[in-house]
Protein backbone atom coordinates (compact mmCIF):
# COMPACT_ATOMS: atom_id res chain seq x y z
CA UNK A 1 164.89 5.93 9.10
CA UNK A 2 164.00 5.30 5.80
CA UNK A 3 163.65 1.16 6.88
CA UNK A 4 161.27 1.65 9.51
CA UNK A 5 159.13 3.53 7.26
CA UNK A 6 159.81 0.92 5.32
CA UNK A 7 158.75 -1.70 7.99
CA UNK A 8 155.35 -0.37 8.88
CA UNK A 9 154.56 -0.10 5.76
CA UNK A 10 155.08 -3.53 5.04
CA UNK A 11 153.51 -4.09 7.57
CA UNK A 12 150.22 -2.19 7.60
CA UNK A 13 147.80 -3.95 5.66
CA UNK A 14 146.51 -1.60 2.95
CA UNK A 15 142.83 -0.64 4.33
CA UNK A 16 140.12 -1.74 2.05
CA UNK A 17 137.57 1.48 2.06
CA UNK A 18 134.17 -0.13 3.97
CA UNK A 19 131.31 -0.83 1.76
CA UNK A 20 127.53 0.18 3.30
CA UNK A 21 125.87 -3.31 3.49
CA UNK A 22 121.86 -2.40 2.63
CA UNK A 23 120.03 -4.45 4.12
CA UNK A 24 117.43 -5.60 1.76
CA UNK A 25 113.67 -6.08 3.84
CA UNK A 26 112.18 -8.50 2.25
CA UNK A 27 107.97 -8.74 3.20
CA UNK A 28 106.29 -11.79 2.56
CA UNK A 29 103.35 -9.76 0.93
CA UNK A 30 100.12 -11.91 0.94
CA UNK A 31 98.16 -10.70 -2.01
CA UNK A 32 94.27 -10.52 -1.21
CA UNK A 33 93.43 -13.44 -3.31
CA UNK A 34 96.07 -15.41 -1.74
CA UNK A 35 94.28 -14.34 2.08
CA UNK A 36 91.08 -14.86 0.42
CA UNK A 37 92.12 -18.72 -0.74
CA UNK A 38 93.52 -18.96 2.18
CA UNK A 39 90.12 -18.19 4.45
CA UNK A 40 88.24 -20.48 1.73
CA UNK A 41 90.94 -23.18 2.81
CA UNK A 42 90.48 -22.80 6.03
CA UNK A 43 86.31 -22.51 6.14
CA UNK A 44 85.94 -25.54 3.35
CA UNK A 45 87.84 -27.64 6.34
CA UNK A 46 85.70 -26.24 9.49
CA UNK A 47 82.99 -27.34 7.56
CA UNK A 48 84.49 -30.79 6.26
CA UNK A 49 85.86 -31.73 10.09
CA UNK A 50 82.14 -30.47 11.47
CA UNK A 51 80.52 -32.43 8.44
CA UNK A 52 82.37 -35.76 9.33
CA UNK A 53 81.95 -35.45 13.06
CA UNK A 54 78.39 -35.59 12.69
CA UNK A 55 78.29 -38.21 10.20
CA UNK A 56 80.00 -40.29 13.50
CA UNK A 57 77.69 -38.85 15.54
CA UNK A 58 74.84 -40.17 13.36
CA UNK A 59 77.15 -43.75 12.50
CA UNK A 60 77.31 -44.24 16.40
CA UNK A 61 73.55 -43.35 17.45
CA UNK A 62 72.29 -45.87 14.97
CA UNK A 63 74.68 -48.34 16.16
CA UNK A 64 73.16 -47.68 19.44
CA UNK A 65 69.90 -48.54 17.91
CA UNK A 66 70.72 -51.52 16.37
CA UNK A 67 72.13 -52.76 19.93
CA UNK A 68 69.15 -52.10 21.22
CA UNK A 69 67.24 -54.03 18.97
CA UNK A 70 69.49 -56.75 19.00
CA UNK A 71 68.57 -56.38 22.79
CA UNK A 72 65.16 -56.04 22.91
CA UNK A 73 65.05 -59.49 20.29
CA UNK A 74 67.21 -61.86 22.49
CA UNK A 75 64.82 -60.79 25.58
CA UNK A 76 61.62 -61.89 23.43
CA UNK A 77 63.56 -64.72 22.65
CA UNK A 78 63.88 -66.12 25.93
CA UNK A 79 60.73 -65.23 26.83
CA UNK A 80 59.20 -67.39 23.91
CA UNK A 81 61.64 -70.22 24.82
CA UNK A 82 60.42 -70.40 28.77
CA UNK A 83 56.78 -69.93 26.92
CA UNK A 84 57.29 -73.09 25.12
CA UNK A 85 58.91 -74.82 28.04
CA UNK A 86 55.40 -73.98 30.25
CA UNK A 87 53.28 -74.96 26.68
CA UNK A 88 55.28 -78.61 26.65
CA UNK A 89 55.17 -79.06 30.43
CA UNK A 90 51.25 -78.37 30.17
CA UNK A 91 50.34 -80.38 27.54
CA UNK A 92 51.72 -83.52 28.95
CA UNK A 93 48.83 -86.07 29.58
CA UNK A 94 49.76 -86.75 33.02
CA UNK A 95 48.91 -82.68 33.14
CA UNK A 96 45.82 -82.99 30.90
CA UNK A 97 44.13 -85.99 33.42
CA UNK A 98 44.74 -84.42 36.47
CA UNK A 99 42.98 -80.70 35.35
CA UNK A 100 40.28 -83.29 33.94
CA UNK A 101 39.88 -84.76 36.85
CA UNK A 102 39.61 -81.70 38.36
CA UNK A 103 36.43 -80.21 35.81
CA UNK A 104 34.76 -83.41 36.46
CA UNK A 105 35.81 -85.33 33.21
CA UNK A 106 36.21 -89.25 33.53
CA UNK A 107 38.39 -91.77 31.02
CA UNK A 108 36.16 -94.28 29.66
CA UNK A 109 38.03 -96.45 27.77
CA UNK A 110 34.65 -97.54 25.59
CA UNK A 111 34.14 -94.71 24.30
CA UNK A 112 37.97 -93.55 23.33
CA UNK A 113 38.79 -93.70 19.39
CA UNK A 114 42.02 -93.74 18.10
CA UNK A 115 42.79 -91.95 15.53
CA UNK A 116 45.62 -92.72 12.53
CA UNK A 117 47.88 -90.23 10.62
């Protein structure tokens, strides 16, 4: 008998006495300066993001503006150009002889001076 003892002891794998694993908690403490740097952080960017949405906001409403403008110009603009059309048909002397005509005014050709530049 004195090999099987033997055997299992051989065997048997000599037991290692179990160690208590502590689990160490570690807490990701946030100091109060850290939260306070933190809400400036966060505030200094509310206000950055509200201060660039309005400068956009302004950028765009004076574009606007200026389109309106550029607008309101190119309508005067053609309104001056048929102006001048009307101003160049009227003063044609075809034009000028028949309203003439039409006051009572006659041509005489005596009495017509020319005149030199």
């Amino acid at each position: 008998m004195s090999n099987l003892a033997r055997k299992q002891y051989q065997y048997q794998p000599a037991q290692q006495p179990e160690k208590e694993i502590k689990k160490v908690k570690r807490h990701a403490k946030i100091t109060p300066g850290e939260k306070v740097l933190a809400f400036l952080l966060v505030a200094f960017l509310a206000i950055m993001s509200i201060h660039i949405i309005s400068a956009n906001a302004q950028v765009y409403e004076v574009n606007r503006d200026v389109e309106d403008v550029k607008t309101a110009i190119q309508e005067q603009e053609k309104v001056n150009s048929e102006l001048e059309a009307q101003v160049k048909e009227m003063s044609r002397y075809e034009n000028i002889k028949k309203i003439a005509e039409k006051k009572g005014l006659n041509l005489d050709g005596n009495n017509v001076k020319v005149g030199e530049k």
